[in-house]
Protein backbone atom coordinates (compact mmCIF):
# COMPACT_ATOMS: atom_id res chain seq x y z
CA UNK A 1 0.00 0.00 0.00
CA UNK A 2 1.27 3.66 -1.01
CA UNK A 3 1.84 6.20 1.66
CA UNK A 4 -0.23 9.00 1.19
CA UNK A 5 1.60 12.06 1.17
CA UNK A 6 0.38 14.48 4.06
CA UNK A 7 -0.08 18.40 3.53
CA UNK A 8 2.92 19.50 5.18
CA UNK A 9 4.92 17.21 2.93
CA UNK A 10 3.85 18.27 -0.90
CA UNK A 11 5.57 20.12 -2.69
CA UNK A 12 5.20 24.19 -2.92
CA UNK A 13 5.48 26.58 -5.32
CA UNK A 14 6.86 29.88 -4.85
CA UNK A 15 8.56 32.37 -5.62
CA UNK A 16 11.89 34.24 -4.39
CA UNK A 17 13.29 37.76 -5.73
CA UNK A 18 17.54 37.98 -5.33
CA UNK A 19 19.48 40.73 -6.41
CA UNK A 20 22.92 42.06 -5.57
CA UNK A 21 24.27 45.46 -5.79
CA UNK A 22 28.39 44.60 -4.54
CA UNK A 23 31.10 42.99 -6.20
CA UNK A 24 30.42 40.47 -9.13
CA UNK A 25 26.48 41.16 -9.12
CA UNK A 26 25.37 38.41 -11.27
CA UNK A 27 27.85 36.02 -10.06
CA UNK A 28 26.57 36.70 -6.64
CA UNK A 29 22.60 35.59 -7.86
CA UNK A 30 23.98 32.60 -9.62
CA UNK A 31 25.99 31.44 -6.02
CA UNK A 32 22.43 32.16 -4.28
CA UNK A 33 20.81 29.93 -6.75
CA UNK A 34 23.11 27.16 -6.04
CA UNK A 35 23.27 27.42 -2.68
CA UNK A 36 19.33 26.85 -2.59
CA UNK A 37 19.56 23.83 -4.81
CA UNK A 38 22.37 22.36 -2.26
CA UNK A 39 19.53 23.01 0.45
CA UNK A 40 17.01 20.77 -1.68
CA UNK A 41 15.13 23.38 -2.88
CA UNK A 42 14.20 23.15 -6.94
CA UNK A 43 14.65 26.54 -9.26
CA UNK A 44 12.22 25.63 -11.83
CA UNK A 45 11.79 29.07 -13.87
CA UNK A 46 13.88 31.97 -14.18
CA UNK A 47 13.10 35.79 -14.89
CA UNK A 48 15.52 37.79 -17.11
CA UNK A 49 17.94 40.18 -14.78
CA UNK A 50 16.96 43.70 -14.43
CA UNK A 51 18.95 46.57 -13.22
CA UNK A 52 17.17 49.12 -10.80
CA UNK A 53 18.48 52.26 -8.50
CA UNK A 54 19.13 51.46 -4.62
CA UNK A 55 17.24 52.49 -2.65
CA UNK A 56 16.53 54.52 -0.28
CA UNK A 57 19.92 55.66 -1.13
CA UNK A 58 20.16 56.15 -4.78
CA UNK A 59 24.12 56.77 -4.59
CA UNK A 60 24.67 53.37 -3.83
CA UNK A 61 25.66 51.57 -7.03
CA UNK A 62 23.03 49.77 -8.74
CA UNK A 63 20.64 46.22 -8.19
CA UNK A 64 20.75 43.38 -10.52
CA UNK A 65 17.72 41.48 -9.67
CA UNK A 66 15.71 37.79 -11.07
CA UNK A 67 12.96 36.68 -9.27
CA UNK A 68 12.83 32.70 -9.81
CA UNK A 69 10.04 30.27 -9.21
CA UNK A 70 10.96 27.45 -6.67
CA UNK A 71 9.62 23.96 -5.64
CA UNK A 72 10.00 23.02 -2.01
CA UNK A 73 8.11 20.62 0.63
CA UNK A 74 9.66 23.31 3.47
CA UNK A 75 7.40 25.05 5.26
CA UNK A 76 7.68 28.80 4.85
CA UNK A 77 9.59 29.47 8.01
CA UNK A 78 11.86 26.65 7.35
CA UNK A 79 12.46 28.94 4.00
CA UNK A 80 12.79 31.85 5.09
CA UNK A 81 15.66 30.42 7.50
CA UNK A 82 17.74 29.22 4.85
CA UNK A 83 17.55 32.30 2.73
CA UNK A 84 18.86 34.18 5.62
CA UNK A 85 21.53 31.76 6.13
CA UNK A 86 22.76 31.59 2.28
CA UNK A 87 22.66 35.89 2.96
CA UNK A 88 25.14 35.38 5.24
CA UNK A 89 27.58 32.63 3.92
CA UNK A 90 27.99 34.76 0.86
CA UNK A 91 28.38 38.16 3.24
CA UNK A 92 25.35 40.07 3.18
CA UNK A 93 25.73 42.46 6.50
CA UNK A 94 22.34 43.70 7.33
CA UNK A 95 22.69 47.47 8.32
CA UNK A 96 20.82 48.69 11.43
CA UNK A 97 17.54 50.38 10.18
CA UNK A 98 17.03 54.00 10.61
C-alpha cells in the first residue's frame, strides 16, 4: 500500500526575488541559486535580470535582480531560515535600520 503524502509534505510553489548590488552582481545571484539547490530546494523558472536604483539611497551603485520560481516541501519558516543563512555565507551584513 502507497503512503499517502500528508499536507505539510507536498511540494510548494513559490517564488523568491535575489538581487545584488556589490562585487560580481550576477555572479553573486547565480551562487544564491546554487546554494538553494544544495539546500534541496528546486529553481524551476527563471526571470531575465533587471537593473534598478538602490534604494533609499540612490548613490549606492546599482541592483541586478531575477525573481525565480521554486519547488520546495519546506514550510515557509523553514524557508525563510535558509535564505537568511545563504545571505550570510555569501556576506550580506544587514545594516541597522534607521
Amino acid at each position: 500500500m502507497k503512503k499517502q503524502d500528508t499536507l505539510e509534505n507536498q511540494v510548494k510553489q513559490s517564488y523568491l526575488a535575489i538581487g545584488s548590488n556589490l562585487g560580481n552582481k550576477i555572479t553573486n545571484i547565480h551562487m544564491a541559486m546554487s546554494e538553494l539547490e544544495k539546500n534541496k530546494i528546486k529553481i524551476t523558472k527563471v526571470s531575465s535580470h533587471y537593473s534598478s536604483k538602490s534604494w533609499p539611497n540612490p548613490l549606492m551603485p546599482n541592483f541586478i535582480n531575477i525573481v525565480i520560481k521554486i519547488e520546495t516541501i519546506l514550510k515557509p519558516l523553514e524557508l525563510l531560515k535558509i535564505c537568511n543563512f545563504i545571505e550570510l555565507k555569501l556576506g550580506r551584513v544587514r545594516s541597522k535600520k534607521k
